[in-house]
N, C-alpha and C. Protein backbone atom coordinates (compact mmCIF):
# COMPACT_ATOMS: atom_id res chain seq x y z
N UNK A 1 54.96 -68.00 56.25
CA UNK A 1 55.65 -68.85 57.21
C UNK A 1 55.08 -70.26 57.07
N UNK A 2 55.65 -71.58 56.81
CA UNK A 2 55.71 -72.45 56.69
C UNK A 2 55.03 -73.18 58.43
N UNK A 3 54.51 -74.36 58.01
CA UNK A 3 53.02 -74.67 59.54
C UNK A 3 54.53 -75.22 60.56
N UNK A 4 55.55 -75.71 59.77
CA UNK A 4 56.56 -76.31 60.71
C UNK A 4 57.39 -75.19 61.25
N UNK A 5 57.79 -74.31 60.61
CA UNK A 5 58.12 -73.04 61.41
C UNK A 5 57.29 -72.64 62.37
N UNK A 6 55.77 -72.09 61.97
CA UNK A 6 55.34 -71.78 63.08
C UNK A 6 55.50 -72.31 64.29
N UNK A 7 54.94 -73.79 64.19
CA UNK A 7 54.60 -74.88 65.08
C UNK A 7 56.72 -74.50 66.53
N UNK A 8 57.70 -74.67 65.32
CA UNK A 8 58.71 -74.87 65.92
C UNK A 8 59.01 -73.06 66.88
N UNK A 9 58.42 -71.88 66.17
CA UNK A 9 58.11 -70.83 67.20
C UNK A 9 57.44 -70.73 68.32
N UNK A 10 56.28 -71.32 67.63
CA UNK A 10 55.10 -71.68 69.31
C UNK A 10 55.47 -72.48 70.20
N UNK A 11 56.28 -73.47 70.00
CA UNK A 11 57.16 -74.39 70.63
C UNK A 11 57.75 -74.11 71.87
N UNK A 12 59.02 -73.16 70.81
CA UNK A 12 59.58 -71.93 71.41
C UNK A 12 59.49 -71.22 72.77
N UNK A 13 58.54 -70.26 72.20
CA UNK A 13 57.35 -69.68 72.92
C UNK A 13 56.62 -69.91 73.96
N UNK A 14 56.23 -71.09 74.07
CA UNK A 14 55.74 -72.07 74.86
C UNK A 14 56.39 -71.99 76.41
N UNK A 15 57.67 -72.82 75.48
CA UNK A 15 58.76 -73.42 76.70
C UNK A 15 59.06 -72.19 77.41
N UNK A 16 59.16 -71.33 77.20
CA UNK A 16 59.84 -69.90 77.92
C UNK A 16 59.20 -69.76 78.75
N UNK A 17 57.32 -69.49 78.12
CA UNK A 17 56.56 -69.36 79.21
C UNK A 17 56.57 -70.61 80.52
N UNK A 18 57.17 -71.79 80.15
CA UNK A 18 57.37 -72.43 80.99
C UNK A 18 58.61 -72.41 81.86
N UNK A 19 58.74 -71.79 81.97
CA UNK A 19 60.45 -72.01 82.59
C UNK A 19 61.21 -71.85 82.19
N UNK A 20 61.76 -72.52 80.75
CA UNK A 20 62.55 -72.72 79.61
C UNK A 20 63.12 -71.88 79.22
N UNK A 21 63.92 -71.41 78.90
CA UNK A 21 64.54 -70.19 78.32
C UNK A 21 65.86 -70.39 77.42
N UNK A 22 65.46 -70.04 76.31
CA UNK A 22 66.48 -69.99 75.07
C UNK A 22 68.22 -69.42 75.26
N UNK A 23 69.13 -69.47 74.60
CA UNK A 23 70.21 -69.14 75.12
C UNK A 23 70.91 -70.28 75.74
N UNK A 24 72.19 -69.58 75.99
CA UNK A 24 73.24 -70.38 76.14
C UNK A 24 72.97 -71.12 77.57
N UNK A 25 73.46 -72.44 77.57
CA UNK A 25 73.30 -72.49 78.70
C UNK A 25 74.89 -72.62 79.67
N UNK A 26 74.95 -72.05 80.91
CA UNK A 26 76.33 -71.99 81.83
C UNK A 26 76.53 -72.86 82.44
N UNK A 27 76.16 -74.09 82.13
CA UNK A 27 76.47 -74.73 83.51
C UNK A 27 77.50 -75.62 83.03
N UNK A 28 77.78 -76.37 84.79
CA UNK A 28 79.30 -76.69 84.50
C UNK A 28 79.22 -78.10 85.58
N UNK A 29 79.93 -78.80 86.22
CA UNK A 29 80.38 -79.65 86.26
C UNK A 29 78.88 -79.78 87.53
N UNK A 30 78.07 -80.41 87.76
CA UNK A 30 76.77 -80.26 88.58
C UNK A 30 76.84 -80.82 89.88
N UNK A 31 76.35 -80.16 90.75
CA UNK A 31 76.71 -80.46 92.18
C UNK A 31 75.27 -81.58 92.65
N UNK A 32 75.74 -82.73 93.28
CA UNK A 32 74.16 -83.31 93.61
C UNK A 32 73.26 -82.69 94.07
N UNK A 33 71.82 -82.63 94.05
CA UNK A 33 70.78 -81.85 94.73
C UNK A 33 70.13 -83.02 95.90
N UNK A 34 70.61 -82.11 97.13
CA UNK A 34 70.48 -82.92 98.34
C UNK A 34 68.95 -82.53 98.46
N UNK A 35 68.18 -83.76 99.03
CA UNK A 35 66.81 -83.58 99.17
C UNK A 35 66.61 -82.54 100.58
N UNK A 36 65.98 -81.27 100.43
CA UNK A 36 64.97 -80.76 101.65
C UNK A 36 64.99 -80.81 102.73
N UNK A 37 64.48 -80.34 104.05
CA UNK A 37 64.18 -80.80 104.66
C UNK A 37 62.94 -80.61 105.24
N UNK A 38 61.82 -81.82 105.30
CA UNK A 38 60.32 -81.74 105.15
C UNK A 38 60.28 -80.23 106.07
N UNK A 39 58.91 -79.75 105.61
CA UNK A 39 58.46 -78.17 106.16
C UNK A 39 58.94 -77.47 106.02
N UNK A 40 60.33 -76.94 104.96
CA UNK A 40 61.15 -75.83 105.13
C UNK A 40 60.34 -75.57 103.52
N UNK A 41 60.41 -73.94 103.48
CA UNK A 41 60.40 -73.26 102.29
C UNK A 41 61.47 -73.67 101.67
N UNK A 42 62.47 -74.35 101.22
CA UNK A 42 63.70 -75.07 100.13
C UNK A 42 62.41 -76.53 99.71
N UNK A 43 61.81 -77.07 100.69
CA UNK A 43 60.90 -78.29 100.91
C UNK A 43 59.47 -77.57 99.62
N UNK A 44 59.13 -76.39 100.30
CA UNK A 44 57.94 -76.00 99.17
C UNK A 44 58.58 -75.95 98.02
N UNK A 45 59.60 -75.47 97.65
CA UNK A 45 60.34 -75.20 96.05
C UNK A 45 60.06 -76.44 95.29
N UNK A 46 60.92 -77.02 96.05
CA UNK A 46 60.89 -78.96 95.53
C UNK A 46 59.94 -79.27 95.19
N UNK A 47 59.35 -79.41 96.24
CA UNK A 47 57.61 -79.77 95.85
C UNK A 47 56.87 -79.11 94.28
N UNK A 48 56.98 -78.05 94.06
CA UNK A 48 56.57 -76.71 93.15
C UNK A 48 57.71 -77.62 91.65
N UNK A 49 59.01 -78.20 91.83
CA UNK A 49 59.58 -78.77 90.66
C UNK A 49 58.97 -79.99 90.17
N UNK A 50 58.46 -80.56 91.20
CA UNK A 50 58.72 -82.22 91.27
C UNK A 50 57.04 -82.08 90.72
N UNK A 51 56.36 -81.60 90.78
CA UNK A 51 54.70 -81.01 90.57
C UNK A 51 54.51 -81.04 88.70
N UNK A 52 55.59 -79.79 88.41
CA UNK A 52 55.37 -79.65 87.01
C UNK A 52 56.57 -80.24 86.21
N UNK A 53 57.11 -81.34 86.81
CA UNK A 53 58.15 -82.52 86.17
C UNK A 53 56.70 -83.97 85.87
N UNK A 54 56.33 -84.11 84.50
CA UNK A 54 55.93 -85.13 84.96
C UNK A 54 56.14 -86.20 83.52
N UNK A 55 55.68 -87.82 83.68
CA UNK A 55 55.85 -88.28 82.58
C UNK A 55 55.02 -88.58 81.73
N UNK A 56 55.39 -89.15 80.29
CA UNK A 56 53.90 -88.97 79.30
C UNK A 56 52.84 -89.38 79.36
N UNK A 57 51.87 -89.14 79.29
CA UNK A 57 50.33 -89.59 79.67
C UNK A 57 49.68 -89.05 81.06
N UNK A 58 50.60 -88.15 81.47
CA UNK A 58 50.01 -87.54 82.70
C UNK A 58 50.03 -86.02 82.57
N UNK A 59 49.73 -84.97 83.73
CA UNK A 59 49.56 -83.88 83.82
C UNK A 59 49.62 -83.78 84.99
N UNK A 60 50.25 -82.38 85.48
CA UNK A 60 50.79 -82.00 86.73
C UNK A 60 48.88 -81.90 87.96
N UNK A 61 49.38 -82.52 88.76
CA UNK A 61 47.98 -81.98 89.89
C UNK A 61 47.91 -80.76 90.06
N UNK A 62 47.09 -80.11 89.29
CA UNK A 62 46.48 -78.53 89.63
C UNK A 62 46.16 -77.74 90.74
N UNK A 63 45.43 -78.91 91.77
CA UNK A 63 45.53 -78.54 92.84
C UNK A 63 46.17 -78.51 93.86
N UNK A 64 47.15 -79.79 93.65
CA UNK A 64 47.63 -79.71 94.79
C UNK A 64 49.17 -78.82 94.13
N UNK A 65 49.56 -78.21 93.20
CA UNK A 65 50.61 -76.86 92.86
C UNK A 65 49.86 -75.82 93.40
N UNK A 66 48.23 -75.57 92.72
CA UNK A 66 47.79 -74.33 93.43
C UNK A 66 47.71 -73.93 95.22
N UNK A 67 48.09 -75.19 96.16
CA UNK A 67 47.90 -75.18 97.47
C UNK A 67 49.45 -74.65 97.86
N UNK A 68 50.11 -75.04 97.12
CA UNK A 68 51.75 -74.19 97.56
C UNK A 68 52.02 -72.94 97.10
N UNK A 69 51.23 -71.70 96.72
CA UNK A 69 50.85 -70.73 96.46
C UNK A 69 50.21 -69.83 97.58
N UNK A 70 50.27 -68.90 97.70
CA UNK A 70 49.37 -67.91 98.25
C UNK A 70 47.67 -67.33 97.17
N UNK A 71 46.80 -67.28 97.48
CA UNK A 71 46.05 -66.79 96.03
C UNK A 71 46.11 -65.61 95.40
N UNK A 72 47.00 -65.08 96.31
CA UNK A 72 47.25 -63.36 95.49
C UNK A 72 48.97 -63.63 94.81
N UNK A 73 49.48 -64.73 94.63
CA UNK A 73 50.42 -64.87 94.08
C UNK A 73 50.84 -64.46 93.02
N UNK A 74 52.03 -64.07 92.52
CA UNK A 74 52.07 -63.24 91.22
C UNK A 74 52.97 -63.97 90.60
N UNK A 75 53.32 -64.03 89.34
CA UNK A 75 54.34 -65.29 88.89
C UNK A 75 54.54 -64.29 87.77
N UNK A 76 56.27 -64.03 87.08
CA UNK A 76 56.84 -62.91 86.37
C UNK A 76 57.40 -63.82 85.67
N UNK A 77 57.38 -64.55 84.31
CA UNK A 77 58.31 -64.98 83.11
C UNK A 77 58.33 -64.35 82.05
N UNK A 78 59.51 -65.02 81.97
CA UNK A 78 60.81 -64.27 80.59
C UNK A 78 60.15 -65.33 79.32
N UNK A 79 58.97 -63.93 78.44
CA UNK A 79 58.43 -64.80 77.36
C UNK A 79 59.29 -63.93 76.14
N UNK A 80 59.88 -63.79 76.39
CA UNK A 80 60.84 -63.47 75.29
C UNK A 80 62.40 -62.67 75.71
N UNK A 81 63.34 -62.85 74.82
CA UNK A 81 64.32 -62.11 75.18
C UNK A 81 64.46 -60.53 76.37
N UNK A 82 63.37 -60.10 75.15
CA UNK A 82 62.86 -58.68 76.20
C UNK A 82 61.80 -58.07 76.68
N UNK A 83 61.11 -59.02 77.01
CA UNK A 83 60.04 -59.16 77.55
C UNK A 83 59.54 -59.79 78.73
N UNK A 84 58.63 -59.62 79.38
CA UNK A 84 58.17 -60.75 80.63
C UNK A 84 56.31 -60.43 80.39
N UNK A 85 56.10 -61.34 81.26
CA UNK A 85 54.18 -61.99 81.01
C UNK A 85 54.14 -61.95 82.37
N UNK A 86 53.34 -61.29 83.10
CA UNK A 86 52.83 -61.53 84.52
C UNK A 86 51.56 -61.51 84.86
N UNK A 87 51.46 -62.98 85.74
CA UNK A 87 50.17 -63.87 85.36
C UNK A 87 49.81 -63.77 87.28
N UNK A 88 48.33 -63.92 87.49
CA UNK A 88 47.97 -64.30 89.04
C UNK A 88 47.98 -66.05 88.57
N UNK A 89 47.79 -66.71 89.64
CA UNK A 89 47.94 -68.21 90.03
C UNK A 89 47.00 -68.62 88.75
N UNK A 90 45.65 -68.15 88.76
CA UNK A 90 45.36 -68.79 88.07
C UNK A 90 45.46 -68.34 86.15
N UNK A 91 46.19 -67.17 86.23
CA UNK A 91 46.96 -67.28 84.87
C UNK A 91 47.97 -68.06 84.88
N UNK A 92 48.71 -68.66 85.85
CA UNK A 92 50.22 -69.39 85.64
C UNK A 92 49.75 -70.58 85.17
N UNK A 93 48.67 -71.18 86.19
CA UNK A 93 47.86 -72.50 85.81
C UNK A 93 47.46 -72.84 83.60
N UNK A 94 46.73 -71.55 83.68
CA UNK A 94 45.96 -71.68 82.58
C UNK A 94 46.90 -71.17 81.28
N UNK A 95 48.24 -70.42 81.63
CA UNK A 95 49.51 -70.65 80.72
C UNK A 95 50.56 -71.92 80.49
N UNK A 96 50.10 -72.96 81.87
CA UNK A 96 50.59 -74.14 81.80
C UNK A 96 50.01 -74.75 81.26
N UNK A 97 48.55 -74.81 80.89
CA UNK A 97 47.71 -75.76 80.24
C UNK A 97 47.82 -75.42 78.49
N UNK A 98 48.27 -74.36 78.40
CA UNK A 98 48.29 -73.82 76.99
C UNK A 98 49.32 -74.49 76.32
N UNK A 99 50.73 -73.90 77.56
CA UNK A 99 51.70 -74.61 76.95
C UNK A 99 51.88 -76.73 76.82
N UNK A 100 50.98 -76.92 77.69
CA UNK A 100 51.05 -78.85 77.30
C UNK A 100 49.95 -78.87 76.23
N UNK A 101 48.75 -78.58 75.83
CA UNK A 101 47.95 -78.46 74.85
C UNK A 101 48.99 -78.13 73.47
N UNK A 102 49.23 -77.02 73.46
CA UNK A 102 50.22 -76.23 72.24
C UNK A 102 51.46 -77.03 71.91
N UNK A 103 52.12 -77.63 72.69
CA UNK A 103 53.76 -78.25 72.09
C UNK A 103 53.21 -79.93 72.24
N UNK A 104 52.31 -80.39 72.75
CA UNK A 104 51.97 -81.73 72.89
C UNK A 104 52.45 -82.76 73.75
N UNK A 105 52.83 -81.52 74.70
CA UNK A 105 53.64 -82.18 75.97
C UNK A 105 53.16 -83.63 76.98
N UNK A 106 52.09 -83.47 77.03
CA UNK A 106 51.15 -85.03 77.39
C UNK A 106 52.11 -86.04 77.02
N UNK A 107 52.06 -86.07 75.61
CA UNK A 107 52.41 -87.27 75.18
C UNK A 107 54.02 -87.57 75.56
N UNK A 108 54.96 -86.72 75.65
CA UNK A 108 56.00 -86.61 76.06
C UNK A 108 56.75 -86.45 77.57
N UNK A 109 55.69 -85.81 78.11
CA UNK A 109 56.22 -85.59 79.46
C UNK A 109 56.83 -84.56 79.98
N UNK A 110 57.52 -83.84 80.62
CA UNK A 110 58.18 -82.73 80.91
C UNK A 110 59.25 -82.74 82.12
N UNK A 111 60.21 -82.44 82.21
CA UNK A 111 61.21 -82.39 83.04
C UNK A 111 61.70 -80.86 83.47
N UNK A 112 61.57 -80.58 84.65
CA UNK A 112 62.51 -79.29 85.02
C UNK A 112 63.16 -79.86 86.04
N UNK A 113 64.76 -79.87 86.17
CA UNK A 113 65.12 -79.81 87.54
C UNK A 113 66.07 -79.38 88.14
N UNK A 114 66.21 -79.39 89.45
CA UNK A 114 66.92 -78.08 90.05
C UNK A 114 68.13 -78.57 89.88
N UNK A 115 68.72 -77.79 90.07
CA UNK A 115 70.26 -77.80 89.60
C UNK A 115 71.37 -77.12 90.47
N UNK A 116 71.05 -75.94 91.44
CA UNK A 116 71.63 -75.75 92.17
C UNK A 116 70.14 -74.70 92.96
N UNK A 117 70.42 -74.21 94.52
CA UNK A 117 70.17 -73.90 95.39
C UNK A 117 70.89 -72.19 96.39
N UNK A 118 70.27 -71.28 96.52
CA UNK A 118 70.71 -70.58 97.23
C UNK A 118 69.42 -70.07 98.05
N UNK A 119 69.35 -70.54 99.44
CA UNK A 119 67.84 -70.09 100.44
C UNK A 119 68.71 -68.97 101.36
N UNK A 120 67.84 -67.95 101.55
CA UNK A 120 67.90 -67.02 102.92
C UNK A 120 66.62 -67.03 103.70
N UNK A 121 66.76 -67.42 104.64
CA UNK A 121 65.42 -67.51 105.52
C UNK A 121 65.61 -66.32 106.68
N UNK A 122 64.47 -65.59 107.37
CA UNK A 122 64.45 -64.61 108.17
C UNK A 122 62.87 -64.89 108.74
N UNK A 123 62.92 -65.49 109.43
CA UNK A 123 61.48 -65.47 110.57
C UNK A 123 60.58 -66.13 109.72
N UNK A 124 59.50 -65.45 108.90
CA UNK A 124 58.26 -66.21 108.31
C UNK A 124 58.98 -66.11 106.79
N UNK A 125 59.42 -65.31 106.15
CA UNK A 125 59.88 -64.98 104.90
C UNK A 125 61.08 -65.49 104.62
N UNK A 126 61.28 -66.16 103.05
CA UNK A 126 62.22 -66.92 102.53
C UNK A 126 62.47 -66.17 101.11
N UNK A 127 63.48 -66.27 100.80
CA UNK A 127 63.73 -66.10 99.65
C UNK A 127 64.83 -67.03 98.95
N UNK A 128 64.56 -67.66 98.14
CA UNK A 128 65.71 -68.74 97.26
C UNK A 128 65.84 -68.67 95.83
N UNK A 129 66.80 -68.54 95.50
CA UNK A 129 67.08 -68.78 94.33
C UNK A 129 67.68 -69.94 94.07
N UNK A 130 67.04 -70.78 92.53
CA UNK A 130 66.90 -71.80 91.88
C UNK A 130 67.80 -71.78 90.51
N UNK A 131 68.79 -72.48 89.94
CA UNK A 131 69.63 -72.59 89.04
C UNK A 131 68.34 -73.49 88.39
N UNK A 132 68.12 -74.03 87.19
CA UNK A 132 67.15 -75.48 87.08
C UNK A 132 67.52 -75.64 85.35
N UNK A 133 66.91 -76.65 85.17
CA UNK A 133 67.45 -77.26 83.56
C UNK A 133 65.79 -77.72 83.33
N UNK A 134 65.46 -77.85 82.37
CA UNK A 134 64.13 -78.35 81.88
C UNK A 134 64.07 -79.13 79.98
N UNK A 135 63.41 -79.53 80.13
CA UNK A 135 63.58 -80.11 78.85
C UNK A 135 62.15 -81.02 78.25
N UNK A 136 62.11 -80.91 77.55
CA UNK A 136 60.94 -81.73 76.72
C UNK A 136 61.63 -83.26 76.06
N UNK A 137 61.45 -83.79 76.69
CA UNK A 137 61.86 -85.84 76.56
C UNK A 137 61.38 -85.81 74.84
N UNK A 138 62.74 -86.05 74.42
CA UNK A 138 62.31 -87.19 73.22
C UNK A 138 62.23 -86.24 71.95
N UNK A 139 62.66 -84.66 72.39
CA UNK A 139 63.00 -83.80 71.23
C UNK A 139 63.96 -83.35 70.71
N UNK A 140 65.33 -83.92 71.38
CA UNK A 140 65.97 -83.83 70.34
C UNK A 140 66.96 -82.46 70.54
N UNK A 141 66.61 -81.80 71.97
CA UNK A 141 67.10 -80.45 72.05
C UNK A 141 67.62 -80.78 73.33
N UNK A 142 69.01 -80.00 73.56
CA UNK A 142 69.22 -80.11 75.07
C UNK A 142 68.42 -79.61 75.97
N UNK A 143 69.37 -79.96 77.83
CA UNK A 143 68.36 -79.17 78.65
C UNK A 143 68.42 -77.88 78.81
N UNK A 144 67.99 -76.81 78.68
CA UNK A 144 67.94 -75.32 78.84
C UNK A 144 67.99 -74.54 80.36
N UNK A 145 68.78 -73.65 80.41
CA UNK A 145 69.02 -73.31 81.85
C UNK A 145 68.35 -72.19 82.15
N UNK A 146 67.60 -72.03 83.28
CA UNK A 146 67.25 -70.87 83.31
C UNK A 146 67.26 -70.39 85.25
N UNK A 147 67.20 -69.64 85.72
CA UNK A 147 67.04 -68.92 87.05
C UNK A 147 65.45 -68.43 87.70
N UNK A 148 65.36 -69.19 88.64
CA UNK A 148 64.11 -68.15 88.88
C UNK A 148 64.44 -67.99 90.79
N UNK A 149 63.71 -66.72 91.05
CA UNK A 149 63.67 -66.07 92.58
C UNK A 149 62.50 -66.56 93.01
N UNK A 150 62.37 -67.41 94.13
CA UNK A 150 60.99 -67.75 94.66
C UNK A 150 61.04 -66.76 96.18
N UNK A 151 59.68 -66.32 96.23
CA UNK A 151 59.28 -65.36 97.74
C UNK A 151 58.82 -65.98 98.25
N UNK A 152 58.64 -66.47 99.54
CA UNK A 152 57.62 -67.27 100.01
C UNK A 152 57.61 -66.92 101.60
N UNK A 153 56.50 -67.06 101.93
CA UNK A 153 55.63 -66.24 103.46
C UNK A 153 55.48 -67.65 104.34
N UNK A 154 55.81 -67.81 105.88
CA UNK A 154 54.93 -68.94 106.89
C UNK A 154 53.57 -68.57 106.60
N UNK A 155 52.67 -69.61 106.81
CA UNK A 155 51.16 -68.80 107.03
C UNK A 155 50.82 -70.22 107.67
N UNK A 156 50.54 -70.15 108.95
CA UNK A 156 49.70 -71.41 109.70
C UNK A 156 50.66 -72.94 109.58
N UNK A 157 52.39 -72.08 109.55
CA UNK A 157 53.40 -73.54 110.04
C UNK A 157 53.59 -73.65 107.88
N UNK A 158 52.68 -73.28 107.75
CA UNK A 158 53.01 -73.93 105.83
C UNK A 158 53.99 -72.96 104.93
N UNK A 159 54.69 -73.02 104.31
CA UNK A 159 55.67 -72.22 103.72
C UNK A 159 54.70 -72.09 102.05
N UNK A 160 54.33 -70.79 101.94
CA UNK A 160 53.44 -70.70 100.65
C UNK A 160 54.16 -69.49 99.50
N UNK A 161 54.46 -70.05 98.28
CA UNK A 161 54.86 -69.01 97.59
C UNK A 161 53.67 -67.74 97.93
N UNK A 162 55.02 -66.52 97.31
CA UNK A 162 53.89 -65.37 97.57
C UNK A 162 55.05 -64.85 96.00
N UNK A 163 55.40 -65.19 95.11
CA UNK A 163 56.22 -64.15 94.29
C UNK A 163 57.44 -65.41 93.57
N UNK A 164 56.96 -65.37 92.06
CA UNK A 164 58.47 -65.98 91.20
C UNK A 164 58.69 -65.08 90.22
N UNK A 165 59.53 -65.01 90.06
CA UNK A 165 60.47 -63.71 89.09
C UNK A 165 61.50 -64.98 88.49
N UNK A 166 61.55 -64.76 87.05
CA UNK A 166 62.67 -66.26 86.52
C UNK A 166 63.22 -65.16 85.29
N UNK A 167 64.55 -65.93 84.67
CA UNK A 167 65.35 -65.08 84.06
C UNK A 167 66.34 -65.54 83.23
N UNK A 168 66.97 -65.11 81.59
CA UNK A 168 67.25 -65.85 81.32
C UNK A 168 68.54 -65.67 81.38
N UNK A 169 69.62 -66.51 81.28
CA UNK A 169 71.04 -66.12 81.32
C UNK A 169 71.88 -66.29 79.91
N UNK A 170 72.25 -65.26 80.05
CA UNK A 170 73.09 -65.05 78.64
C UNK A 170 74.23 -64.28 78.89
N UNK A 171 75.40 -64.41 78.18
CA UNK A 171 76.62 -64.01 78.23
C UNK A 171 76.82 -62.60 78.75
N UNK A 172 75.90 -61.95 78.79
CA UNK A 172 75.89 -60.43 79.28
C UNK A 172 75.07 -60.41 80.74
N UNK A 173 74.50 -61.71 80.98
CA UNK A 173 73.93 -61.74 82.03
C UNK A 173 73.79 -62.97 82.40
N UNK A 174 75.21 -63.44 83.57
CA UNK A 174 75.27 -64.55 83.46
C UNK A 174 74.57 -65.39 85.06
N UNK A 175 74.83 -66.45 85.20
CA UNK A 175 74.15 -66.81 86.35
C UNK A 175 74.66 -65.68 87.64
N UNK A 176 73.67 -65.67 88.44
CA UNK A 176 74.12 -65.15 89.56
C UNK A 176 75.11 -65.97 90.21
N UNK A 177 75.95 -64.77 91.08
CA UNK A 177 77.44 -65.86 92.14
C UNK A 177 76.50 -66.53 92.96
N UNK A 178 75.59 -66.81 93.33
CA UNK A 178 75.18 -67.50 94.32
C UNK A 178 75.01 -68.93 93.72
N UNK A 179 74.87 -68.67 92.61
CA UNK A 179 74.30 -70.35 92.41
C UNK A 179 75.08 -70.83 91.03
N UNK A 180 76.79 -70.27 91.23
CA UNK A 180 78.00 -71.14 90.77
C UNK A 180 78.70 -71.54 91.25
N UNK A 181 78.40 -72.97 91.13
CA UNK A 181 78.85 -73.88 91.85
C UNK A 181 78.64 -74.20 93.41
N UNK A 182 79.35 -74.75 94.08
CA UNK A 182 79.38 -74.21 95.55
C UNK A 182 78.34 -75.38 96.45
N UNK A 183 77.51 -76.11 95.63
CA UNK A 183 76.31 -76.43 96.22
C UNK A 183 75.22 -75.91 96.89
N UNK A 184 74.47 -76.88 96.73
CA UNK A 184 73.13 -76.39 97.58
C UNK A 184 73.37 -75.79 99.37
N UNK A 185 72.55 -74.57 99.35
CA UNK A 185 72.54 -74.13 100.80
C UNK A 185 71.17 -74.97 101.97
N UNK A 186 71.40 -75.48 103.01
CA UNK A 186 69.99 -75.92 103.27
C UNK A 186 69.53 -74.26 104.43
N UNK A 187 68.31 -74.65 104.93
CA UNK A 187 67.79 -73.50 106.37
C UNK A 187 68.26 -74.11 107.22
C-alpha cells in the first residue's frame, strides 16, 4: 500500500470516528437552524457542536466539552460501515485528539454543523436527534452527513449528556422521518 493511500484511509477512518461518515449524503433543500434556547438540553447539543467546530490553529476546549457530559457517559460511533467503537468520555476525548493529530486537522480547522433538529423532552430526560454535515476546510471533499441520538439527564438545573449513538445513512438506511425536512423542533 502506497504512504498516500494509507494516509487517505486513516483519513478516512479518522473522520468517521469523528462524526463523519462516508456515503451518500440525503440532504435536500436546508432549513435555517434557529438558535436554542439558553438552559434547554437542544442549548447543551449546540454547545457540544459549536465546541468541536473549530478554526485552524486552534483546538476544541477539553474541558469545558467534558463539563456537558455526565462522567459515566458513553459515546457509540460508526467506525466503519459495520462496525461501531464505544468509548467512556475520556476515550471520546482521547479519539478526538488522535483524530486532529492523525489527519492534521489543527492546521485546517474542523466544521460539524447541525442541520436539522428533532428534541422530546419529559421532566429531567431529553432525547434529540441531530441531522449534521461536517467537513474538513480546504480538502477538497464535500460536507458528509451523518445522524447522531443525544440522551441527556437535568442534574442540578444543567442539562448533561448521559448517551450518543450516531449513524450512517445510506440508501438502505435512510435519514430518519423526523429529521426530513420540516425544521427544527424547539422544548
Amino acid at each position: 500500500m502506497r504512504n498516500s493511500d494509507f494516509r487517505r484511509m486513516q483519513d478516512s477512518l479518522l473522520l468517521a470516528l469523528a462524526f463523519v461518515f462516508l456515503g451518500p449524503t440525503f440532504l435536500t433543500a436546508q432549513d435555517p437552524v434557529q438558535e436554542p434556547i439558553p438552559g434547554t438540553a437542544l442549548a447543551a447539543v449546540h454547545e457540544l457542536y459549536d465546541l468541536v467546530t473549530f478554526p485552524a490553529g486552534t483546538t476544541p476546549d477539553w474541558d469545558q466539552l467534558r463539563a456537558l457530559f455526565l462522567p459515566e457517559a458513553v459515546v457509540v460511533l460508526r467506525s466503519s460501515r459495520d462496525a461501531t467503537s464505544v468509548f467512556s468520555l475520556d476515550g471520546f476525548v482521547q479519539d478526538w485528539l488522535r483524530f486532529i493529530e492523525g489527519s492534521n486537522v489543527e492546521e485546517t480547522g474542523f466544521v460539524e454543523r447541525i442541520v436539522r433538529t428533532h428534541a422530546t423532552v419529559f421532566g429531567d430526560l431529553a432525547h434529540i436527534w441531530v441531522l449534521y454535515e461536517a467537513e474538513i476546510p480546504g480538502r477538497g471533499r464535500p460536507a458528509q452527513a451523518g445522524v447522531d441520538s443525544f440522551q441527556l439527564v437535568r442534574r442540578d438545573g444543567a442539562w448533561l449528556v448521559a448517551s450518543i449513538t450516531n449513524e450512517i445513512p445510506t440508501p438502505d438506511r435512510p435519514i430518519p422521518e423526523v429529521l426530513r425536512g420540516g425544521g427544527q423542533e424547539r422544548e
